[in-house]
Every structure is written in structure tokens, then in C-alpha cells.
PDB file of N, CA and C in Angstrom:
ATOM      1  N   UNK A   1      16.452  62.791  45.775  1.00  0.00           N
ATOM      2  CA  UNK A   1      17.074  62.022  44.708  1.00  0.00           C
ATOM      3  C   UNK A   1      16.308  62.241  43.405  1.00  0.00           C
ATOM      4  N   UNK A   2      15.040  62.453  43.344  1.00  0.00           N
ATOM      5  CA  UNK A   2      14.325  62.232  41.870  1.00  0.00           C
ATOM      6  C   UNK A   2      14.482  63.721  41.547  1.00  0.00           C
ATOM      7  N   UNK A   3      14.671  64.978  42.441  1.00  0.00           N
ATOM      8  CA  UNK A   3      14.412  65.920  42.311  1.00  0.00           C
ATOM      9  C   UNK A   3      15.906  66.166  41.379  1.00  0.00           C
ATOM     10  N   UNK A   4      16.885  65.612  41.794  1.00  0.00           N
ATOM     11  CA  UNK A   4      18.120  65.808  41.178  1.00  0.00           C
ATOM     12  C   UNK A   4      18.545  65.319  40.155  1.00  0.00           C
ATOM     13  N   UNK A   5      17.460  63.947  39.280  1.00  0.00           N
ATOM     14  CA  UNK A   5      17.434  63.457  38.323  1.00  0.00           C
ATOM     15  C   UNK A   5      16.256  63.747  37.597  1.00  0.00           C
ATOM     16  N   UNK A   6      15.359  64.286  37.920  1.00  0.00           N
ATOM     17  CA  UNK A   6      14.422  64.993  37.308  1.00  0.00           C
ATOM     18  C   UNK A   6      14.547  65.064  35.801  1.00  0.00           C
ATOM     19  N   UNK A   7      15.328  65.246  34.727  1.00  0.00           N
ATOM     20  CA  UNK A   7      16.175  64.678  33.404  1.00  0.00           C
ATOM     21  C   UNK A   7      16.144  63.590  33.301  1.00  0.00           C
ATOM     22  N   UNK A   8      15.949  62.499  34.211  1.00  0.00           N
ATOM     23  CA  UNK A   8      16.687  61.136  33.852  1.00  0.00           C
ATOM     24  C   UNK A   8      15.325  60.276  33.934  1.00  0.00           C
ATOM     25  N   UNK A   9      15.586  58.981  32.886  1.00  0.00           N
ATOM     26  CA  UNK A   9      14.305  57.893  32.938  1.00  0.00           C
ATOM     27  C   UNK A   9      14.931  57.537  33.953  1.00  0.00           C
ATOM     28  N   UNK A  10      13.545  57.482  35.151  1.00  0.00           N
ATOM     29  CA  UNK A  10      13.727  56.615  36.462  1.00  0.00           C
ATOM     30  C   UNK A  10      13.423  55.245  36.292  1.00  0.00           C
ATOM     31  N   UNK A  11      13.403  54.388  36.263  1.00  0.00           N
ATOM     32  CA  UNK A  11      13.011  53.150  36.339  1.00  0.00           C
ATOM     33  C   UNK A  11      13.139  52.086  37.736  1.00  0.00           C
ATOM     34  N   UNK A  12      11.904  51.540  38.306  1.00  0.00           N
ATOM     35  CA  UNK A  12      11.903  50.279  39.092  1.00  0.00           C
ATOM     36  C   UNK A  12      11.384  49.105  39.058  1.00  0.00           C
ATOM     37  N   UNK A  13      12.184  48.147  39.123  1.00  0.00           N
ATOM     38  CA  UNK A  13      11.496  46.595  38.790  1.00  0.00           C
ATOM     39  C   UNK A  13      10.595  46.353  38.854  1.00  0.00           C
ATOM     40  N   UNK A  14       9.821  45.203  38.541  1.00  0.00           N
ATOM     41  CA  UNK A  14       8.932  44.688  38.743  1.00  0.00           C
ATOM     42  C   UNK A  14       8.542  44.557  40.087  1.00  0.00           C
ATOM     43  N   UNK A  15       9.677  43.883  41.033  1.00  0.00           N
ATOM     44  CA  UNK A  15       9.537  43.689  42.400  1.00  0.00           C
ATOM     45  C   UNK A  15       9.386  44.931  43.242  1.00  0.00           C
ATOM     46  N   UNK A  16      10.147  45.463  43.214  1.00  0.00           N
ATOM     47  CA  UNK A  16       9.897  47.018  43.604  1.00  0.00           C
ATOM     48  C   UNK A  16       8.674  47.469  43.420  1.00  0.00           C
ATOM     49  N   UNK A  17       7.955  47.256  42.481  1.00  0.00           N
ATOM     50  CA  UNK A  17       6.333  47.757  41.762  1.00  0.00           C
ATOM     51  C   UNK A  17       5.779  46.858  42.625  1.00  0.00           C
ATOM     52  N   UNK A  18       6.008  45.745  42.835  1.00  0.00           N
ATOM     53  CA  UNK A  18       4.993  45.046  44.046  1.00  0.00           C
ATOM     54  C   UNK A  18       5.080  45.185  45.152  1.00  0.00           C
ATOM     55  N   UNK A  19       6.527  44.864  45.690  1.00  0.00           N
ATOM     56  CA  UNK A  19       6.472  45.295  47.458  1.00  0.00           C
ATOM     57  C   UNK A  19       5.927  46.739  47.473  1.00  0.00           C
ATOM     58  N   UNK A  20       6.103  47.858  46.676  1.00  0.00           N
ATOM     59  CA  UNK A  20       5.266  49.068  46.737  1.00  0.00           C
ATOM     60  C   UNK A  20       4.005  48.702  46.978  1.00  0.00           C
ATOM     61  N   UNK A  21       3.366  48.165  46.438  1.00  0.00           N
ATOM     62  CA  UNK A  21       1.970  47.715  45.769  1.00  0.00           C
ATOM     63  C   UNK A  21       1.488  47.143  47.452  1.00  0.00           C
ATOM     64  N   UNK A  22       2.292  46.375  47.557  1.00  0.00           N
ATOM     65  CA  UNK A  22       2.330  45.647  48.611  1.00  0.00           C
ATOM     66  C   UNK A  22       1.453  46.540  50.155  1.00  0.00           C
ATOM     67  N   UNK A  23       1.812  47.880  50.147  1.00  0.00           N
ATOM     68  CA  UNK A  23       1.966  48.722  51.339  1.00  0.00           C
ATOM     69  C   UNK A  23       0.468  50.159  51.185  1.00  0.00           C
ATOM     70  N   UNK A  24       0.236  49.433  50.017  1.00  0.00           N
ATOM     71  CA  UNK A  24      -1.184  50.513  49.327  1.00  0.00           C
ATOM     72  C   UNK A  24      -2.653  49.457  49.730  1.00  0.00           C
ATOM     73  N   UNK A  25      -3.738  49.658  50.770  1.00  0.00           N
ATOM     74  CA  UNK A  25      -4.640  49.362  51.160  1.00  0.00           C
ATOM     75  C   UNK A  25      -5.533  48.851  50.036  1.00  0.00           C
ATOM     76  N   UNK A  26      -6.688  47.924  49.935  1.00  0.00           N
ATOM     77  CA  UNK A  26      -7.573  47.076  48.368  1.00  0.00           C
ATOM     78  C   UNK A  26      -8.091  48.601  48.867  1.00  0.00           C
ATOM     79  N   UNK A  27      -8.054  48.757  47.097  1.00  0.00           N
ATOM     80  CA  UNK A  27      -9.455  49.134  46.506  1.00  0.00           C
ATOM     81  C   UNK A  27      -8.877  50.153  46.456  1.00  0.00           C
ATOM     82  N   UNK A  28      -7.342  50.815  46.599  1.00  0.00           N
ATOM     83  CA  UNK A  28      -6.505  52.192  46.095  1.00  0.00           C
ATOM     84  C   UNK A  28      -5.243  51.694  44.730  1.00  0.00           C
ATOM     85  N   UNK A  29      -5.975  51.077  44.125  1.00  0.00           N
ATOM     86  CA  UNK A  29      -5.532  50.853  42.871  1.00  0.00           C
ATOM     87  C   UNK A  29      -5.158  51.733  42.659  1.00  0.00           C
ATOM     88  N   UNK A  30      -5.950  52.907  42.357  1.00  0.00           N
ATOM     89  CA  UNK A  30      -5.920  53.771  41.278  1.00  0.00           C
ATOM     90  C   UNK A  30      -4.792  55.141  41.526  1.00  0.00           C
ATOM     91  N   UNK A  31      -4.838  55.057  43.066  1.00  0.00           N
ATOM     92  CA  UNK A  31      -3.749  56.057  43.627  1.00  0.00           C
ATOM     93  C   UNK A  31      -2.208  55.297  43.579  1.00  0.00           C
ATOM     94  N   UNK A  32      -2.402  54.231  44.018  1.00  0.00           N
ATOM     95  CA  UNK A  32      -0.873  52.935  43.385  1.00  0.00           C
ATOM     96  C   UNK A  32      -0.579  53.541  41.965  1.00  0.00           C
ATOM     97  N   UNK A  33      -1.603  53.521  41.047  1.00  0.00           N
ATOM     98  CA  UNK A  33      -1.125  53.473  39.692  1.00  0.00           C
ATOM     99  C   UNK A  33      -0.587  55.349  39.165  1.00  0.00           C
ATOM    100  N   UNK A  34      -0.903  56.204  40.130  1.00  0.00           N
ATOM    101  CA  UNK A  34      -1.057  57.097  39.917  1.00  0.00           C
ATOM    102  C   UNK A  34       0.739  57.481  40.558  1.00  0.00           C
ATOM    103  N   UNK A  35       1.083  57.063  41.790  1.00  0.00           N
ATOM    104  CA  UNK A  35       2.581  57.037  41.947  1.00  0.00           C
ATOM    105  C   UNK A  35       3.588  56.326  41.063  1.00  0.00           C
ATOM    106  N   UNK A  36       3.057  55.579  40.585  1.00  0.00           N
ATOM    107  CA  UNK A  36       3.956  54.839  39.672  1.00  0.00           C
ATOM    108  C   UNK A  36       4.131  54.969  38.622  1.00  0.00           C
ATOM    109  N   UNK A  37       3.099  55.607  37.520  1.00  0.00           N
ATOM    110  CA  UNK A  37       3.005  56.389  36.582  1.00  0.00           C
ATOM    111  C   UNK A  37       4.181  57.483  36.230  1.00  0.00           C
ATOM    112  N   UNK A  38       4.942  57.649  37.543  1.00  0.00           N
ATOM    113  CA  UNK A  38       6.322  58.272  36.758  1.00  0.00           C
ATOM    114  C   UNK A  38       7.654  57.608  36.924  1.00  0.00           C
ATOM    115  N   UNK A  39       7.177  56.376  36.949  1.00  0.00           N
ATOM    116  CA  UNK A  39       8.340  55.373  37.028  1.00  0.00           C
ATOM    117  C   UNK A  39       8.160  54.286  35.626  1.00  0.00           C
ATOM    118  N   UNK A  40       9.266  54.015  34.903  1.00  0.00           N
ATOM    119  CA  UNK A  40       9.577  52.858  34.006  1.00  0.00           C
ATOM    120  C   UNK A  40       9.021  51.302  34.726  1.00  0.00           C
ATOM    121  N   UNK A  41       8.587  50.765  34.568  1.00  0.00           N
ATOM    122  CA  UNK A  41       8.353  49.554  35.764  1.00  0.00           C
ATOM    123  C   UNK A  41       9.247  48.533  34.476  1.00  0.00           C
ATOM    124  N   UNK A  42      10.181  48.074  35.262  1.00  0.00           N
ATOM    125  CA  UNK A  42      11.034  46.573  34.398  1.00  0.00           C
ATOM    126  C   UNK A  42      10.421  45.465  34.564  1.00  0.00           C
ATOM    127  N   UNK A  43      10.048  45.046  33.638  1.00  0.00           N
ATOM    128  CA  UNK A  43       9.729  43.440  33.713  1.00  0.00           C
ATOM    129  C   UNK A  43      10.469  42.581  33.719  1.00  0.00           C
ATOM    130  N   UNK A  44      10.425  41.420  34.980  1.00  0.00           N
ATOM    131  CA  UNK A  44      11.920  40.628  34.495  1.00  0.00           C
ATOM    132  C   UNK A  44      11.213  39.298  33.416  1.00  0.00           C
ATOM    133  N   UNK A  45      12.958  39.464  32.297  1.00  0.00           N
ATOM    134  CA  UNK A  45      12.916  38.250  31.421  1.00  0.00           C
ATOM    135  C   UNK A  45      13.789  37.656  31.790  1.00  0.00           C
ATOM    136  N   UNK A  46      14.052  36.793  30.502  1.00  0.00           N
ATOM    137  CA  UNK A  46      15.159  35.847  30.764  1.00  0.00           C
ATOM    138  C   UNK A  46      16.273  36.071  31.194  1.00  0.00           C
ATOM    139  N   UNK A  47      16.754  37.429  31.147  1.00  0.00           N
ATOM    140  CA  UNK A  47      18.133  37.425  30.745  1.00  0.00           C
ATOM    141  C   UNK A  47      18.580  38.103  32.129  1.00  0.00           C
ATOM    142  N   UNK A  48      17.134  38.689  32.960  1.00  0.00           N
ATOM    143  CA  UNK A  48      16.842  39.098  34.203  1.00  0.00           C
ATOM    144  C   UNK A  48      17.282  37.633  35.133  1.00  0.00           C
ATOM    145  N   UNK A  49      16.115  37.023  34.803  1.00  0.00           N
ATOM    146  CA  UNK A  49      16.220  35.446  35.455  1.00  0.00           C
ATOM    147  C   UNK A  49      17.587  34.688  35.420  1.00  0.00           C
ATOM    148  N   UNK A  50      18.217  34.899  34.547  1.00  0.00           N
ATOM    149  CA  UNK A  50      19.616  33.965  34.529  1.00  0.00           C
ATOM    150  C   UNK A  50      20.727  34.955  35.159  1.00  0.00           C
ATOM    151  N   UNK A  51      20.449  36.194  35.194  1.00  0.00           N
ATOM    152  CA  UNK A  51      21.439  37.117  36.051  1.00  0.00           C
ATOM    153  C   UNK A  51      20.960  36.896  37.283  1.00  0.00           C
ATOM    154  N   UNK A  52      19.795  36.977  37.929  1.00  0.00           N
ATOM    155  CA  UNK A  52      19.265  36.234  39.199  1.00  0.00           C
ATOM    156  C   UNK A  52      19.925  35.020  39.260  1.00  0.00           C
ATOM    157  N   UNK A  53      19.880  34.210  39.173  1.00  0.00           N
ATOM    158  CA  UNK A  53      20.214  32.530  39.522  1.00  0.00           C
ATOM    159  C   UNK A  53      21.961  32.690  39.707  1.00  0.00           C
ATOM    160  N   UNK A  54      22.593  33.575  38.559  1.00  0.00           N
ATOM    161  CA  UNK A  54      23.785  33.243  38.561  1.00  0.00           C
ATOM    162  C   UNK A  54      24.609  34.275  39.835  1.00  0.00           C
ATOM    163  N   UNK A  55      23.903  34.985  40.509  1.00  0.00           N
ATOM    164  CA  UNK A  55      24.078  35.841  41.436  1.00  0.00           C
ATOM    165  C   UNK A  55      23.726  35.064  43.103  1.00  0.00           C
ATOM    166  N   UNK A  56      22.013  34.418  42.871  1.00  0.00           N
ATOM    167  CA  UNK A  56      22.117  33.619  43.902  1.00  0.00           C
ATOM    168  C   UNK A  56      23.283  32.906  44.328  1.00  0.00           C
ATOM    169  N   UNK A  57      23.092  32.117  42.733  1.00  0.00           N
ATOM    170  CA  UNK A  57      24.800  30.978  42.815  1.00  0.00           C
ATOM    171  C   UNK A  57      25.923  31.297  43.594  1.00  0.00           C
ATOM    172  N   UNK A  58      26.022  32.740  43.376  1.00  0.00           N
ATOM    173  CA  UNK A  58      27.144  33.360  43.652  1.00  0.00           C
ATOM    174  C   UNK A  58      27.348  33.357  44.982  1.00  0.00           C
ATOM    175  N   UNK A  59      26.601  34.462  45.402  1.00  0.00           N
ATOM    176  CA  UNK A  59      26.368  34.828  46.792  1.00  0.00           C
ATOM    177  C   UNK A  59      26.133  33.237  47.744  1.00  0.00           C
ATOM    178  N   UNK A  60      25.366  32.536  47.572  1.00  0.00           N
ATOM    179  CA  UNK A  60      25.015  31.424  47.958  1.00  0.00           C
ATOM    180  C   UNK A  60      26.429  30.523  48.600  1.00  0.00           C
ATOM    181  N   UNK A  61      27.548  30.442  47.485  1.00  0.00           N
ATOM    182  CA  UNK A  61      28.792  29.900  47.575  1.00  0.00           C
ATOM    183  C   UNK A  61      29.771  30.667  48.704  1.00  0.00           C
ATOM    184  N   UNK A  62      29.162  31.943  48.706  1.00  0.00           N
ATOM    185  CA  UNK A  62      30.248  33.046  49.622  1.00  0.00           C
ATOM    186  C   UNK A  62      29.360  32.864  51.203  1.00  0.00           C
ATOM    187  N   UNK A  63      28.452  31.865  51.289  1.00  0.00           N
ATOM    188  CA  UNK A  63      28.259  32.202  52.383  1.00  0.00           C
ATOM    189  C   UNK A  63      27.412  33.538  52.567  1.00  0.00           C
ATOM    190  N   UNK A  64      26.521  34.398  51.389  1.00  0.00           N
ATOM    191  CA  UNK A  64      26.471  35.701  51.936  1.00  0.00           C
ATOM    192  C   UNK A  64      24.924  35.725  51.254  1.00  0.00           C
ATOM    193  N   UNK A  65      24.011  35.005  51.645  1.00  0.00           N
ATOM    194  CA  UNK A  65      23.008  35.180  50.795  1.00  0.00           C
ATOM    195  C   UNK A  65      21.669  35.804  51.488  1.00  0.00           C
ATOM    196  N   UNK A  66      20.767  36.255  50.391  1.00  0.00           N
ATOM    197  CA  UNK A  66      20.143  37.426  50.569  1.00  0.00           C
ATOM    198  C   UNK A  66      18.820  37.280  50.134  1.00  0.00           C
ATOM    199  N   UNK A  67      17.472  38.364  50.608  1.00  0.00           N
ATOM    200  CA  UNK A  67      16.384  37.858  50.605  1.00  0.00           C
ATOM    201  C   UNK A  67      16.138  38.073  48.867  1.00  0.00           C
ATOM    202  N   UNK A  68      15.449  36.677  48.294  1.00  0.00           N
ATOM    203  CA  UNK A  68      14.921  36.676  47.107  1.00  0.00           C
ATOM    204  C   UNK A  68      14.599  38.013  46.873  1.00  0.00           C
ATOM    205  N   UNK A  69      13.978  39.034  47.121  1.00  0.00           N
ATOM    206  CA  UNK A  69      13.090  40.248  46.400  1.00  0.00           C
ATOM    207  C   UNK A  69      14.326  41.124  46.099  1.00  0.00           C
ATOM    208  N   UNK A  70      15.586  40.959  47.395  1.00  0.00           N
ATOM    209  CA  UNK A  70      16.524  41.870  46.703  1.00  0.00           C
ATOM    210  C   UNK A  70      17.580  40.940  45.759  1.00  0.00           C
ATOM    211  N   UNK A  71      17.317  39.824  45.585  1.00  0.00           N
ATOM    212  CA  UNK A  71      18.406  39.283  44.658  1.00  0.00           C
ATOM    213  C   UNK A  71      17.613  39.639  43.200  1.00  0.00           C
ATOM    214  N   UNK A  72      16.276  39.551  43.114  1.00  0.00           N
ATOM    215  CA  UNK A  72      15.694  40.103  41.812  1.00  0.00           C
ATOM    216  C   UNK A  72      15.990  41.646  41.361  1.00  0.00           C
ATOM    217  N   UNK A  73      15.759  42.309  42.554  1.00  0.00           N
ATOM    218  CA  UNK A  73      15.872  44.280  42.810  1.00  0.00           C
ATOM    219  C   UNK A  73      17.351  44.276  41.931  1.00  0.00           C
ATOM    220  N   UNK A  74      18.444  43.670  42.793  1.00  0.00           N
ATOM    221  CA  UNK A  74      20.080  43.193  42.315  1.00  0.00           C
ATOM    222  C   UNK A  74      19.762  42.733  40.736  1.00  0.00           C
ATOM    223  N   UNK A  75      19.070  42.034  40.120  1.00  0.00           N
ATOM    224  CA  UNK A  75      19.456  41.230  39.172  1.00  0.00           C
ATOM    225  C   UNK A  75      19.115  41.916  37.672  1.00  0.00           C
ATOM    226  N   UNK A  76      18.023  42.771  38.421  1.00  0.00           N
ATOM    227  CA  UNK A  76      17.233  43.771  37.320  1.00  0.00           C
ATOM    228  C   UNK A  76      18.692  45.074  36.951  1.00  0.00           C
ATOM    229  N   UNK A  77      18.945  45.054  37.726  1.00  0.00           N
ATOM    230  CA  UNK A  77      19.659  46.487  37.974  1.00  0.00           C
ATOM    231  C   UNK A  77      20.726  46.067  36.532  1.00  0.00           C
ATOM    232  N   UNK A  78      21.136  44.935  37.279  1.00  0.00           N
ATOM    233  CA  UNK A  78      22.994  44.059  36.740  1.00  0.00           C
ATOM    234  C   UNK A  78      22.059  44.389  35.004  1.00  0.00           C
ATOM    235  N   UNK A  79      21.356  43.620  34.770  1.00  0.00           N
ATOM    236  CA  UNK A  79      20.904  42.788  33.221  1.00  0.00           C
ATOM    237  C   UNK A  79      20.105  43.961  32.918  1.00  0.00           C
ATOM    238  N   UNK A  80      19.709  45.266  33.376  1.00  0.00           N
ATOM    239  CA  UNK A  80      19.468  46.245  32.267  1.00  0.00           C
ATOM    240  C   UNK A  80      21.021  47.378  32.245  1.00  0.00           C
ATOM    241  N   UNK A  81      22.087  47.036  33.604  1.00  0.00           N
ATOM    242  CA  UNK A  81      23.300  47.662  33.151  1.00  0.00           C
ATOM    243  C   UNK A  81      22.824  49.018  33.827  1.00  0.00           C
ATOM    244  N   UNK A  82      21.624  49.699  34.904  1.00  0.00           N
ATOM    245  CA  UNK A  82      21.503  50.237  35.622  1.00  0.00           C
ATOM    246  C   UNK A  82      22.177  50.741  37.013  1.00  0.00           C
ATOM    247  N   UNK A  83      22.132  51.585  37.647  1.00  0.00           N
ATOM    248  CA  UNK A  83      22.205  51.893  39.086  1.00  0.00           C
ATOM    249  C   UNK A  83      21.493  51.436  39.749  1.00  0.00           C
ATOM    250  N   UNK A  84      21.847  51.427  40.716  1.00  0.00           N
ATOM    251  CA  UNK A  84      20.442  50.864  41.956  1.00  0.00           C
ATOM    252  C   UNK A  84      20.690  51.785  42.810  1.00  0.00           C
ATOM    253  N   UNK A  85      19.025  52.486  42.993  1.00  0.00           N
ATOM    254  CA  UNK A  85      19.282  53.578  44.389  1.00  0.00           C
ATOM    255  C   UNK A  85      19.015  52.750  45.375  1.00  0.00           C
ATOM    256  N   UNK A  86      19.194  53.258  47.036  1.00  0.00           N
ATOM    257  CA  UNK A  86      18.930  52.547  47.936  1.00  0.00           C
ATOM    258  C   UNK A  86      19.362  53.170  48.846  1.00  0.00           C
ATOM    259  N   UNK A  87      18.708  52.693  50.097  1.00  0.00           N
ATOM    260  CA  UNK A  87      19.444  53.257  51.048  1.00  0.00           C
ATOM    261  C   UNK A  87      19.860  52.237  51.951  1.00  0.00           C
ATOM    262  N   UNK A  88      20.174  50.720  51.663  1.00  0.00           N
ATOM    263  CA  UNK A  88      20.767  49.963  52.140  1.00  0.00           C
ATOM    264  C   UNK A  88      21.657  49.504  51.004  1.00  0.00           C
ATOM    265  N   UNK A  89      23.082  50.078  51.688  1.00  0.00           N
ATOM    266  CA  UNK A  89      23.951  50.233  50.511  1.00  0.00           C
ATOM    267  C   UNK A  89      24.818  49.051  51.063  1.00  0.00           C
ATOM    268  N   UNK A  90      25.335  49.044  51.944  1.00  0.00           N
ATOM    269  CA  UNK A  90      25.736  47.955  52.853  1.00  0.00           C
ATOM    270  C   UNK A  90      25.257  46.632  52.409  1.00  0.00           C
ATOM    271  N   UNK A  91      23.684  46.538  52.671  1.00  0.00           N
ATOM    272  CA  UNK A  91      23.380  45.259  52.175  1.00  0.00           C
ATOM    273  C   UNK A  91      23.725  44.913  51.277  1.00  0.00           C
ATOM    274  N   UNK A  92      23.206  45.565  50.048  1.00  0.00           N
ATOM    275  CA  UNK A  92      23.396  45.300  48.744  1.00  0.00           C
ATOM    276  C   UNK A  92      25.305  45.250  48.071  1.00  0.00           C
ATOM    277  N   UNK A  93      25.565  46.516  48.519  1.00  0.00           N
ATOM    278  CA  UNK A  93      27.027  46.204  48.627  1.00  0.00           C
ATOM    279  C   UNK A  93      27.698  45.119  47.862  1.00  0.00           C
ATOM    280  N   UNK A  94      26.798  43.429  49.002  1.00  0.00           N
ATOM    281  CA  UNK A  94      27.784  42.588  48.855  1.00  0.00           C
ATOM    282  C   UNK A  94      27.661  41.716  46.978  1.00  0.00           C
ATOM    283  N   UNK A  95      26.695  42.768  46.716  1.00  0.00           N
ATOM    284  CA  UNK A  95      26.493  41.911  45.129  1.00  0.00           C
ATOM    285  C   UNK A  95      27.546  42.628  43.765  1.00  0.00           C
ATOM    286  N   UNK A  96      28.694  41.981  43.791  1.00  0.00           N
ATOM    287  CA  UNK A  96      29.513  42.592  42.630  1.00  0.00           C
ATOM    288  C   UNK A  96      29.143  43.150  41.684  1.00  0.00           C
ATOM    289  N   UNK A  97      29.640  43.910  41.129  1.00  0.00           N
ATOM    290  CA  UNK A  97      29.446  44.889  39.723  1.00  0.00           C
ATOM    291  C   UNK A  97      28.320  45.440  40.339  1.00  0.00           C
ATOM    292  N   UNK A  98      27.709  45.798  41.088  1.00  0.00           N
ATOM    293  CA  UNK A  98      26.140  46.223  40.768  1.00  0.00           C
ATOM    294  C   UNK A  98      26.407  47.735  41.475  1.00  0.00           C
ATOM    295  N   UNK A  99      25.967  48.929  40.767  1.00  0.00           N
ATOM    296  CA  UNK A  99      26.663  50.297  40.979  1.00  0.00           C
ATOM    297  C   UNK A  99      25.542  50.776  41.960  1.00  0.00           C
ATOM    298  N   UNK A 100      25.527  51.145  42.910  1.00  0.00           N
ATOM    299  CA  UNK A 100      24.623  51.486  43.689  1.00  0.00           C
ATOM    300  C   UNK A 100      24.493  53.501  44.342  1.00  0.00           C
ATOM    301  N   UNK A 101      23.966  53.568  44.066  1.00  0.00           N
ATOM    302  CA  UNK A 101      23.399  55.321  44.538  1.00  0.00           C
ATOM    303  C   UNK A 101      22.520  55.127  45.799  1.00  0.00           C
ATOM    304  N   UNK A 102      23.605  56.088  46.517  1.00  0.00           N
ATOM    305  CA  UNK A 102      22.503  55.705  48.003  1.00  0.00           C
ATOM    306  C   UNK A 102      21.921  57.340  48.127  1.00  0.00           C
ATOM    307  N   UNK A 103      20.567  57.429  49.110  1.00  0.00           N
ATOM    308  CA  UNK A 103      20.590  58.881  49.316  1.00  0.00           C
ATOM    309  C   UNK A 103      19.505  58.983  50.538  1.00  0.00           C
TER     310      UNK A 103
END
């Protein structure tokens, strides 16, 4: 996938930057920062946060709700107007408008 966008700003959330973070052993900071270094990292704001809530809302009402880290992953995507790669397309799927690239 990156090889085929190789042209394109990649970008991954904030959350994404942590559950990554998440899976890198203390004291390999520096190799963490060194994979990520060719990624955009999104910070969520407000406008992140209120597309979150109004998506929980959503999903929440349908009966179809989903773990916090991907309703943020979902919310970043919606409120910068992004793709979302993934390879749980299914899951995500169930969050409207949100354009998803699986690979």
C-alpha cells in the first residue's frame, strides 16, 4: 500500500501513533520515532472530538457500537475528509461516509 502511494502525504492519528507506540518495548523510543517519521501524525481537536461523539451517538443508537480507539481512528479520518486504510473493512464498514482502502 505505501509503496503504491509513495506520492501521497500518508497520514495516521494520533491513536494509531499510540497503539503503534503501544507494541515498541521502553527504552526504543528512538526506533518508534524513527518509523513514524514518515507518517503525518493527526492530532485530534475539536472538530475531531465532536465528529467522535456524534458518531458514537450514532452507532450507539443502531445498536452497532465499537471500540473507542476505532471510533477516534473513524473520527479522524471523517473531520480531516481522509481515507482510512485498513484491513478490517467490515468492521469499520459500519461507520457512514467514512471511505475506507483496504489492502
Amino acid at each position: 500500500m505505501l509503496e503504491a502511494h509513495k506520492d501521497e502525504r500518508v497520514c495516521v492519528s494520533a491513536v494509531t501513533a499510540g497503539e503503534f507506540a503501544e507494541g515498541f518495548p521502553p527504552g526504543e523510543g528512538d526506533a518508534l520515532r524513527a518509523v513514524l517519521s514518515g507518517f503525518a501524525v493527526i492530532a485530534i481537536d475539536e472538530r475531531t472530538a465532536y465528529t467522535c461523539a456524534g458518531l458514537s451517538r450514532s452507532l450507539r443508537a443502531e445498536h452497532r457500537r465499537m471500540g473507542d480507539n476505532d471510533l477516534w481512528i473513524a473520527a479522524t479520518a471523517l473531520a480531516e475528509g481522509l481515507p482510512l486504510v485498513t484491513r478490517d473493512a467490515r468492521h469499520l464498514g459500519r461507520v457512514a461516509g467514512l471511505r475506507l482502502l483496504s489492502y
